[in-house]
PDB file of N, CA and C in Angstrom:
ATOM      1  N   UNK A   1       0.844  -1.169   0.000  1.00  0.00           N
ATOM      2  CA  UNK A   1       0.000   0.000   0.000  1.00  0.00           C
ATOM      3  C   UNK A   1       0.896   1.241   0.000  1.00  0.00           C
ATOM      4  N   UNK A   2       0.840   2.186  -0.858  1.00  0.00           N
ATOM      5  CA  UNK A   2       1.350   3.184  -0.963  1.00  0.00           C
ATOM      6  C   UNK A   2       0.586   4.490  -0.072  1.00  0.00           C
ATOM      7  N   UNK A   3       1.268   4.855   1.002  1.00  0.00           N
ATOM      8  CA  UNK A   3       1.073   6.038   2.218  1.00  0.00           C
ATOM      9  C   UNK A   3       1.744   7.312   1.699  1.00  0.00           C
ATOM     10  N   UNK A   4       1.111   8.245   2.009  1.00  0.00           N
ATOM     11  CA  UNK A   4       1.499   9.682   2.286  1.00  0.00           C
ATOM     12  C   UNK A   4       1.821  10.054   3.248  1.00  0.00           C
ATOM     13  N   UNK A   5       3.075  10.708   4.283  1.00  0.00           N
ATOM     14  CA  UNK A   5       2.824  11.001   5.549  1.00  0.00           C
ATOM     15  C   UNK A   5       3.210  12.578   5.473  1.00  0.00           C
ATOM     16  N   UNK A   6       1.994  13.116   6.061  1.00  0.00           N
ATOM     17  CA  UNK A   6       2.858  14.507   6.756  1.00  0.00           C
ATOM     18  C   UNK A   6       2.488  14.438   8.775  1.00  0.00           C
ATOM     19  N   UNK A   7       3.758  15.081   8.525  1.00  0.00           N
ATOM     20  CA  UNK A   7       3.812  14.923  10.556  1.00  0.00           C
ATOM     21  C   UNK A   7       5.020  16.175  10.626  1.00  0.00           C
ATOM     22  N   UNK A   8       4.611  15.915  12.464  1.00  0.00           N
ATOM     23  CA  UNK A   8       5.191  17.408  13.136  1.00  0.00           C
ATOM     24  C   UNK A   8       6.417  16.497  14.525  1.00  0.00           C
ATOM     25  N   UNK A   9       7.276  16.573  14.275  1.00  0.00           N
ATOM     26  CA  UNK A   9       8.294  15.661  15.491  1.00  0.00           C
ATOM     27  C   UNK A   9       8.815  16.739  16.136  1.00  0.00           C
ATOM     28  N   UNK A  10       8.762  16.503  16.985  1.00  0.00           N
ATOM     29  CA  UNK A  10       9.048  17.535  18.494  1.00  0.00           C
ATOM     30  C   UNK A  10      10.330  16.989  19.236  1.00  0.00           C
ATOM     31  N   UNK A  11      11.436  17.667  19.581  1.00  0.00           N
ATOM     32  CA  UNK A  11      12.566  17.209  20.720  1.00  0.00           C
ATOM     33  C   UNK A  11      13.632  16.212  19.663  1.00  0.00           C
ATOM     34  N   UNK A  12      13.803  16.483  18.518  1.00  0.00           N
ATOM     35  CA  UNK A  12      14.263  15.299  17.576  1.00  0.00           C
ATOM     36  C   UNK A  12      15.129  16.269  16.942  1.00  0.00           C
ATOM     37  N   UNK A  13      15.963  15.677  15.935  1.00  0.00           N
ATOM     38  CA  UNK A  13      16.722  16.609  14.985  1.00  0.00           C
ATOM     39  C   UNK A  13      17.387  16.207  13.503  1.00  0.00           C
ATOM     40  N   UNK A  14      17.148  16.924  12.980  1.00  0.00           N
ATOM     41  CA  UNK A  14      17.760  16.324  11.489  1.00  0.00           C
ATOM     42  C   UNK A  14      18.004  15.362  11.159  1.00  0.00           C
ATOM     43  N   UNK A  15      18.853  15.121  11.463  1.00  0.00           N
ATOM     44  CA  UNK A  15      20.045  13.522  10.964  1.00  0.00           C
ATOM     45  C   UNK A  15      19.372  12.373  11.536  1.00  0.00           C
ATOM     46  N   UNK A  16      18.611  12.698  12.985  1.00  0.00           N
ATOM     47  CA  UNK A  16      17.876  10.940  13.309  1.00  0.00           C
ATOM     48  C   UNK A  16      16.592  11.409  12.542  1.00  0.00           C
ATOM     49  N   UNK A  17      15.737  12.025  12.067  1.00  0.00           N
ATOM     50  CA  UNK A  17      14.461  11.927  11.215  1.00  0.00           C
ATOM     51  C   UNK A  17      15.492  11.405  10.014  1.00  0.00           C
ATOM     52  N   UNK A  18      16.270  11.828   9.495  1.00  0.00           N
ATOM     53  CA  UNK A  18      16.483  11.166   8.389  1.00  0.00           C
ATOM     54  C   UNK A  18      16.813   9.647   8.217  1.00  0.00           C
ATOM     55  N   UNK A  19      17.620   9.832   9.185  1.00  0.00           N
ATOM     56  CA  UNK A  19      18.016   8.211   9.384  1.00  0.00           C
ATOM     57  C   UNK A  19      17.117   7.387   9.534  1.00  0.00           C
ATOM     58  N   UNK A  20      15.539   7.813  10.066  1.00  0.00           N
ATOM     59  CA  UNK A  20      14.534   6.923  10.458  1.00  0.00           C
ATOM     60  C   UNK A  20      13.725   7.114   8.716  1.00  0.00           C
ATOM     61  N   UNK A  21      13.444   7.890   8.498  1.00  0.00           N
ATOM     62  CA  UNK A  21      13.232   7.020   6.873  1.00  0.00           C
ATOM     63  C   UNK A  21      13.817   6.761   6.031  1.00  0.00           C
ATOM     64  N   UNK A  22      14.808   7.038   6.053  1.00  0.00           N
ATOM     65  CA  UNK A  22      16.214   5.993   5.360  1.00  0.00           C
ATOM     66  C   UNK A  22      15.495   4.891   5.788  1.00  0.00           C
ATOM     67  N   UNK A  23      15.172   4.112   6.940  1.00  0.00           N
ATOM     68  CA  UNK A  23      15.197   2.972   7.285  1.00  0.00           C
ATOM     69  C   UNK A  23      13.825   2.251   6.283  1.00  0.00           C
ATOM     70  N   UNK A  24      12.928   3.341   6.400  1.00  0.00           N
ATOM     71  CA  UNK A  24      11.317   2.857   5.616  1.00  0.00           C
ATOM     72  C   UNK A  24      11.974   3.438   3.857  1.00  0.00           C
ATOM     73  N   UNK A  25      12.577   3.479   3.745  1.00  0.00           N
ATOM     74  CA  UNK A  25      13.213   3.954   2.290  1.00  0.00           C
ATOM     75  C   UNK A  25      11.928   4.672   1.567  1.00  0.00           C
ATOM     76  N   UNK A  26      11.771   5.982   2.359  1.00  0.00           N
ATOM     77  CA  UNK A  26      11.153   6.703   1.842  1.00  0.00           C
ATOM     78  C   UNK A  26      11.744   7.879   1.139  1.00  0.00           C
ATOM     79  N   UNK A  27      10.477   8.157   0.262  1.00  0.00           N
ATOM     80  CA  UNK A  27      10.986   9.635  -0.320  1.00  0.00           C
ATOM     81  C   UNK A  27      10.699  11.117   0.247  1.00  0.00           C
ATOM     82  N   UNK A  28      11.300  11.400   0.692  1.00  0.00           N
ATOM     83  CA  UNK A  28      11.115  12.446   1.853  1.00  0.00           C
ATOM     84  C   UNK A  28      11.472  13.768   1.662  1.00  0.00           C
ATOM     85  N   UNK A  29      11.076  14.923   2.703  1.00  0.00           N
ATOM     86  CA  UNK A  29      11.502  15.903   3.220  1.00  0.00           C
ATOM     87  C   UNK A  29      11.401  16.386   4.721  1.00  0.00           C
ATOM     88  N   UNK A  30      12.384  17.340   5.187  1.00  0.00           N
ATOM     89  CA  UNK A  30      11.976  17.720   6.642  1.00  0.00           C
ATOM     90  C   UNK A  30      12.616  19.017   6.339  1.00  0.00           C
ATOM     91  N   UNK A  31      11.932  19.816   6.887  1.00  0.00           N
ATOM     92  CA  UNK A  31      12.124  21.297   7.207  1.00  0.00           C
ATOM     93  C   UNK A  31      11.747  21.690   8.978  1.00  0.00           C
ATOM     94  N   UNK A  32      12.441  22.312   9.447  1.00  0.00           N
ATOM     95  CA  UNK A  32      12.891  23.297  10.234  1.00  0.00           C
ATOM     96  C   UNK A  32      11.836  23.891  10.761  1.00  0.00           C
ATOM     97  N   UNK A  33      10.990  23.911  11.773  1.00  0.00           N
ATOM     98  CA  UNK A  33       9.640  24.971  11.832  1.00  0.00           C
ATOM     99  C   UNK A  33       9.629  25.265  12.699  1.00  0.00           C
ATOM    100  N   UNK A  34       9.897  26.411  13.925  1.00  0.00           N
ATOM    101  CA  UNK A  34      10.203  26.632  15.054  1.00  0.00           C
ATOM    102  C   UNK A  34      10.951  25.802  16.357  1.00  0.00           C
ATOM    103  N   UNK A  35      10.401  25.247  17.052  1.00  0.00           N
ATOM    104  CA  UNK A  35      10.999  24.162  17.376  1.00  0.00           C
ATOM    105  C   UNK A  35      10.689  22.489  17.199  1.00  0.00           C
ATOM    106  N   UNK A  36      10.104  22.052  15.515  1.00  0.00           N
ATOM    107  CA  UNK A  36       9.374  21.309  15.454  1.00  0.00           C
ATOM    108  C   UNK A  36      10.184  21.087  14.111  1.00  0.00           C
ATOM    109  N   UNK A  37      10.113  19.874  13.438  1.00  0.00           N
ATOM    110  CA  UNK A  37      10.318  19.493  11.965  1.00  0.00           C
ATOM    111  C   UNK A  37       8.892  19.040  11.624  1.00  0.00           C
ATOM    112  N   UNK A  38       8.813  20.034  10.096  1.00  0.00           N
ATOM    113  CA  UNK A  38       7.720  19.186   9.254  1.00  0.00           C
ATOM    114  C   UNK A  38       8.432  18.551   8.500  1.00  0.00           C
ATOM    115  N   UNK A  39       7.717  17.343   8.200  1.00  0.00           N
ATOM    116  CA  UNK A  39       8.222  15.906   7.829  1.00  0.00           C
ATOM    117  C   UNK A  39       7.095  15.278   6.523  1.00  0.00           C
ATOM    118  N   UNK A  40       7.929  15.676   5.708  1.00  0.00           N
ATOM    119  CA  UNK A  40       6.669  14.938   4.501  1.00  0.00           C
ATOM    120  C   UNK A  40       7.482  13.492   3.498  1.00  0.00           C
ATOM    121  N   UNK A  41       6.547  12.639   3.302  1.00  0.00           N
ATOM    122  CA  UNK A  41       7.130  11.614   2.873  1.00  0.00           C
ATOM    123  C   UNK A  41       6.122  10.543   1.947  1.00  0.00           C
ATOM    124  N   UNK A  42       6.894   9.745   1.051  1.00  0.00           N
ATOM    125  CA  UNK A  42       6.130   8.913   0.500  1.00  0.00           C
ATOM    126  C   UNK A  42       6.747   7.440   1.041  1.00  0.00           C
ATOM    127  N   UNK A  43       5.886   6.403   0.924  1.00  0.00           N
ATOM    128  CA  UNK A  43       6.576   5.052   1.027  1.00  0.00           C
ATOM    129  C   UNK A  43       5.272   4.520   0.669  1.00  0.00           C
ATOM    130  N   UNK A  44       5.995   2.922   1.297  1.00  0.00           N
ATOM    131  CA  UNK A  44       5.243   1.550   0.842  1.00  0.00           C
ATOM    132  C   UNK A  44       5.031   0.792   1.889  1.00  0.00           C
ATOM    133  N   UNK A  45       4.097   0.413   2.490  1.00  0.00           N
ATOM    134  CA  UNK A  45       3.893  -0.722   3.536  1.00  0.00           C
ATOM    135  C   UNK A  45       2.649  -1.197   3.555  1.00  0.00           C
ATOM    136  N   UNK A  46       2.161  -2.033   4.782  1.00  0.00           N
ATOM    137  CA  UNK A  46       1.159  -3.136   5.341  1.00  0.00           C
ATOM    138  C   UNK A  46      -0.061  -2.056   5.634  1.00  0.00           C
ATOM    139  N   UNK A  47       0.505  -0.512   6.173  1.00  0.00           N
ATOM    140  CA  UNK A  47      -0.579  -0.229   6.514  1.00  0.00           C
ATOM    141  C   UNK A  47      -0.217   0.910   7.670  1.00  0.00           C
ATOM    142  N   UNK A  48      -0.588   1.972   7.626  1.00  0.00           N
ATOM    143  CA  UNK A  48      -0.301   3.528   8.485  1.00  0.00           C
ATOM    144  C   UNK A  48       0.505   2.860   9.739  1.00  0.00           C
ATOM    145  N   UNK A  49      -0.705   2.262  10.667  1.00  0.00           N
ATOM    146  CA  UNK A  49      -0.384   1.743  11.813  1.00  0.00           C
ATOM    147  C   UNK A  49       0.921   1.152  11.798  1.00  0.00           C
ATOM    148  N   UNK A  50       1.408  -0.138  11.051  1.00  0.00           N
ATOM    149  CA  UNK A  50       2.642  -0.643  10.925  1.00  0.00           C
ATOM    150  C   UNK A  50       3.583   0.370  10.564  1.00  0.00           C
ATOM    151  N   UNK A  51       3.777   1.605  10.020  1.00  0.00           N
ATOM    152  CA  UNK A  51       4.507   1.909   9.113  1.00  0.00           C
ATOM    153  C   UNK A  51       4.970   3.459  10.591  1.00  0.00           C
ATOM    154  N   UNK A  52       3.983   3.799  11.165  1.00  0.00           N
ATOM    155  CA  UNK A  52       4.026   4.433  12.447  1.00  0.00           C
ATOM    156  C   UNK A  52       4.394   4.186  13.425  1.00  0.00           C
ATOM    157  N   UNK A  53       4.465   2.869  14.036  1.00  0.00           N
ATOM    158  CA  UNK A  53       4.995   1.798  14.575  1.00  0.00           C
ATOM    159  C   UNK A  53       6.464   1.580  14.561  1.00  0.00           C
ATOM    160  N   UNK A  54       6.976   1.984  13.298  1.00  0.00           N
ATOM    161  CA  UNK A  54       7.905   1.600  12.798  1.00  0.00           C
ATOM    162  C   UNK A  54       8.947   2.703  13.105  1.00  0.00           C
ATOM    163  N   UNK A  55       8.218   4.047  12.484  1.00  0.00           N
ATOM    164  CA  UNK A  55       9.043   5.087  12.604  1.00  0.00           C
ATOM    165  C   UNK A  55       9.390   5.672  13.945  1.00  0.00           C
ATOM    166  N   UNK A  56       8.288   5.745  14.973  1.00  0.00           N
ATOM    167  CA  UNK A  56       8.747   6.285  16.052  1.00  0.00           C
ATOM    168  C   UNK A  56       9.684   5.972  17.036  1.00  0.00           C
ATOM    169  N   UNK A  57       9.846   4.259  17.122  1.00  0.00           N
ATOM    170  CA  UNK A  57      10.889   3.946  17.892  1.00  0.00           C
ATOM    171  C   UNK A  57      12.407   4.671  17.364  1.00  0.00           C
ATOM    172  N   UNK A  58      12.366   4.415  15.861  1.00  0.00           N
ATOM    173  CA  UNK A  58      13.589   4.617  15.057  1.00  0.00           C
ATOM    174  C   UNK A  58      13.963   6.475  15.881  1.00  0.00           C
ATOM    175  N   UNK A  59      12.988   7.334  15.389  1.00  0.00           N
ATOM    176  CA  UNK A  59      13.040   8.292  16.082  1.00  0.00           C
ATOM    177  C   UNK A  59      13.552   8.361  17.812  1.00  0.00           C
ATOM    178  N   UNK A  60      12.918   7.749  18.631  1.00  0.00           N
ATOM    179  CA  UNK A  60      12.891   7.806  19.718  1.00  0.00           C
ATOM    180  C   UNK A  60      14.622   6.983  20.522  1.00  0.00           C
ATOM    181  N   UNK A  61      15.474   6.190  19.504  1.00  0.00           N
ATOM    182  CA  UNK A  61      16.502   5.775  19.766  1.00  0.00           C
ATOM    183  C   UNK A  61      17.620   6.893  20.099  1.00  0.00           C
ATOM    184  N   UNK A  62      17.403   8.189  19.823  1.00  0.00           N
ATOM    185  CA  UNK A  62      17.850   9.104  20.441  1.00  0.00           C
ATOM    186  C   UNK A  62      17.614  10.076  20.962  1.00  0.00           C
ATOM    187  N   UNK A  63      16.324  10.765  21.096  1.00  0.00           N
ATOM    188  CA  UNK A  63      16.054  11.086  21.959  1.00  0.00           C
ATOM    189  C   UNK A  63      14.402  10.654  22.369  1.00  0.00           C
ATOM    190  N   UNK A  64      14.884  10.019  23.717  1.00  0.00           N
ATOM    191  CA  UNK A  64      13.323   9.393  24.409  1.00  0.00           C
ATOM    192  C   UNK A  64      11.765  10.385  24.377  1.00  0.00           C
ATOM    193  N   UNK A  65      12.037  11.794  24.597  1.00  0.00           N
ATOM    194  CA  UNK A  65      11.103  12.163  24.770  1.00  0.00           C
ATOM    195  C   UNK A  65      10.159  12.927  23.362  1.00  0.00           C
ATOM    196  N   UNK A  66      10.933  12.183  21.797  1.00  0.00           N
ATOM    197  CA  UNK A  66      10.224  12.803  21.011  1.00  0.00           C
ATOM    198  C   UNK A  66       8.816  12.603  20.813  1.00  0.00           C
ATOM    199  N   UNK A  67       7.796  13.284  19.846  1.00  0.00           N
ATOM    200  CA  UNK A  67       6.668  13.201  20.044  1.00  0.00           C
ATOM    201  C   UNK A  67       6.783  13.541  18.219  1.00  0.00           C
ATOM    202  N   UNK A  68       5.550  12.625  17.722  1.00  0.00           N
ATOM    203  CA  UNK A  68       5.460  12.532  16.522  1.00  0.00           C
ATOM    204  C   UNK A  68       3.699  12.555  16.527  1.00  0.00           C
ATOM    205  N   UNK A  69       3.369  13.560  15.666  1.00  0.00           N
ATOM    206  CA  UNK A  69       1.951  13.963  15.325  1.00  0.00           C
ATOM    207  C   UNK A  69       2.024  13.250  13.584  1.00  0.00           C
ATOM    208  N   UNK A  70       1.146  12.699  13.522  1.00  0.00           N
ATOM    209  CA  UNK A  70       1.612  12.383  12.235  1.00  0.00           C
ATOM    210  C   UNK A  70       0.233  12.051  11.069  1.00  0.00           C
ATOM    211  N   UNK A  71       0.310  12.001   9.979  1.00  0.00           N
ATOM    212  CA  UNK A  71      -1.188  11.758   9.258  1.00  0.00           C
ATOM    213  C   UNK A  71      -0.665  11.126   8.266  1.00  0.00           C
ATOM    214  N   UNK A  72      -1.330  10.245   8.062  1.00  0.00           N
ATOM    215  CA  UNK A  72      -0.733   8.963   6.909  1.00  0.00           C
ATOM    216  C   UNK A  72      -2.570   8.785   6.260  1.00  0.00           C
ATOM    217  N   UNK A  73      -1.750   8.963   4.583  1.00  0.00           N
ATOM    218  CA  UNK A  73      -2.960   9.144   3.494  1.00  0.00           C
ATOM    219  C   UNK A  73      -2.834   8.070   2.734  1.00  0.00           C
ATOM    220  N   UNK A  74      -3.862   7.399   2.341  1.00  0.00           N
ATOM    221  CA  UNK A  74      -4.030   6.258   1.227  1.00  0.00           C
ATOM    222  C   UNK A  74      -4.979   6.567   0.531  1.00  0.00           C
ATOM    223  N   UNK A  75      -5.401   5.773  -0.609  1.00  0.00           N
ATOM    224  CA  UNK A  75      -5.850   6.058  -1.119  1.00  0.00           C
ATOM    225  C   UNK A  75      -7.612   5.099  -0.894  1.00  0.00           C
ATOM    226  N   UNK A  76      -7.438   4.249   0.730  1.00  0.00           N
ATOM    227  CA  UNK A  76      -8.872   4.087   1.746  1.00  0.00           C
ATOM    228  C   UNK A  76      -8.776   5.268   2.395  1.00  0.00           C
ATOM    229  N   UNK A  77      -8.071   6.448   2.320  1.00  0.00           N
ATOM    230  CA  UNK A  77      -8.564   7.989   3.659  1.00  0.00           C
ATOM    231  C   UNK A  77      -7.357   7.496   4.147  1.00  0.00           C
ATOM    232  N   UNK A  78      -7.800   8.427   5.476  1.00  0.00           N
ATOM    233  CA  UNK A  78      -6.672   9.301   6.102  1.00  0.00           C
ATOM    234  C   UNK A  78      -6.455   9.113   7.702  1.00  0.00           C
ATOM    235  N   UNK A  79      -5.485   8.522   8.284  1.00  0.00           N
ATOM    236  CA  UNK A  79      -5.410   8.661   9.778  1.00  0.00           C
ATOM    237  C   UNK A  79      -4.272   8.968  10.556  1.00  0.00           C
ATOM    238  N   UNK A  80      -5.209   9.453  11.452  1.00  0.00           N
ATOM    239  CA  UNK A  80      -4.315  10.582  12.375  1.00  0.00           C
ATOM    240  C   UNK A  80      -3.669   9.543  13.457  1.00  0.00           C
ATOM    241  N   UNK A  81      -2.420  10.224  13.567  1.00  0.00           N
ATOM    242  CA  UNK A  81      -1.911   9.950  15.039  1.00  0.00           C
ATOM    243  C   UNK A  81      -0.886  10.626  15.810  1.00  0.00           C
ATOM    244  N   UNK A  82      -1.140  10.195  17.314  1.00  0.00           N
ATOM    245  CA  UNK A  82      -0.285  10.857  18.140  1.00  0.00           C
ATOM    246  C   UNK A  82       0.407  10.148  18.509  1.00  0.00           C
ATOM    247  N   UNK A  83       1.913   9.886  18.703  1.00  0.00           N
ATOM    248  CA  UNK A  83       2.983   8.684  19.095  1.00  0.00           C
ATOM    249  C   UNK A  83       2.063   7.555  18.615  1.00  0.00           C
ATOM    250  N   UNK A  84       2.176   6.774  19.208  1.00  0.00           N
ATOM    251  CA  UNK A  84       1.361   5.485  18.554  1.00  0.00           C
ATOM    252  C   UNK A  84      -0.273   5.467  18.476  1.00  0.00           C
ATOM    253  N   UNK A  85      -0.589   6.125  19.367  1.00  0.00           N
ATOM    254  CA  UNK A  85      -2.496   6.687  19.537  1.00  0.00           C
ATOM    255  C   UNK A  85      -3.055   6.757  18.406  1.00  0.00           C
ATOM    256  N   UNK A  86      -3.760   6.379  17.416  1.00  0.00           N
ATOM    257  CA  UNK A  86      -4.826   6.467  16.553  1.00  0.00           C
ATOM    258  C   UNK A  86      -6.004   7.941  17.004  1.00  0.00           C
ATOM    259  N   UNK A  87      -5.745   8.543  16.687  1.00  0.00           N
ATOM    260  CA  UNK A  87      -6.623   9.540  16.919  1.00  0.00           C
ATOM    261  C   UNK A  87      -8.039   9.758  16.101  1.00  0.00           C
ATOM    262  N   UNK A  88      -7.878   9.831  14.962  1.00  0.00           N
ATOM    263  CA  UNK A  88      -8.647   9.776  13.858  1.00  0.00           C
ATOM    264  C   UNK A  88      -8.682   8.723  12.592  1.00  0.00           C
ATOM    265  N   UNK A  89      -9.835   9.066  12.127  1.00  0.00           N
ATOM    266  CA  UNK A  89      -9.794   8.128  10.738  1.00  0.00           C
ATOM    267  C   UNK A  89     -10.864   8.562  10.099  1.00  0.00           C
ATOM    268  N   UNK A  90     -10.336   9.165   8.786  1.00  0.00           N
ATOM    269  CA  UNK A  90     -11.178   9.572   7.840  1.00  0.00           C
ATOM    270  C   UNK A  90     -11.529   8.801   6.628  1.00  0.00           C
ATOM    271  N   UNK A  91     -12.469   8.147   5.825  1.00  0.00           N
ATOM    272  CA  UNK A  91     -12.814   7.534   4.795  1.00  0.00           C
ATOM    273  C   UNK A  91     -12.430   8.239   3.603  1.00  0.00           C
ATOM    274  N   UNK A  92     -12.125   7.595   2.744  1.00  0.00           N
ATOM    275  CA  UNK A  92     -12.546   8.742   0.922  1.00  0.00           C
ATOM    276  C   UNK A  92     -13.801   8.431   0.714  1.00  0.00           C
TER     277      UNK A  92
END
């Protein structure tokens, strides 16, 4: 399944967001936004949940207290999350 993600990572920095989708071999960007990176990306997986799952530990291997807001789009809709929390879920 091909995902869209945009998300907001808090307490994190450059080089480990990158390194963490390096790992999902995504096609990416991150920019700089006060004290926050926006994080936009394409990839391939099982499914938001797995693919969220995936990224935050990668993130969190250096610093424990990051926080990842994140929204992952398919082309079944759209769901939200907070660290691992499912917040939302939107249909197409």
């Amino acid at each position: 399944m091909k995902l869209k993600l945009k998300a907001r990572v808090n307490r994190s920095d450059a080089q480990t967001i990158r390194q963490a989708l390096d790992q999902l071999a995504a096609k990416s960007s991150a920019t700089k936004e006060g004290n926050e990176f926006v994080v936009e990306a394409e990839m391939e997986g099982a499914s938001a949940k797995e693919l969220n799952r995936t990224l935050l530990p990668a993130l969190r291997k250096v610093e424990k207290r990051t926080t990842l807001r994140a929204e992952w789009t398919s082309d079944d809709g759209t769901e939200r999350y907070f660290d691992y929390v499912l917040k939302k879920t939107v249909k197409n």
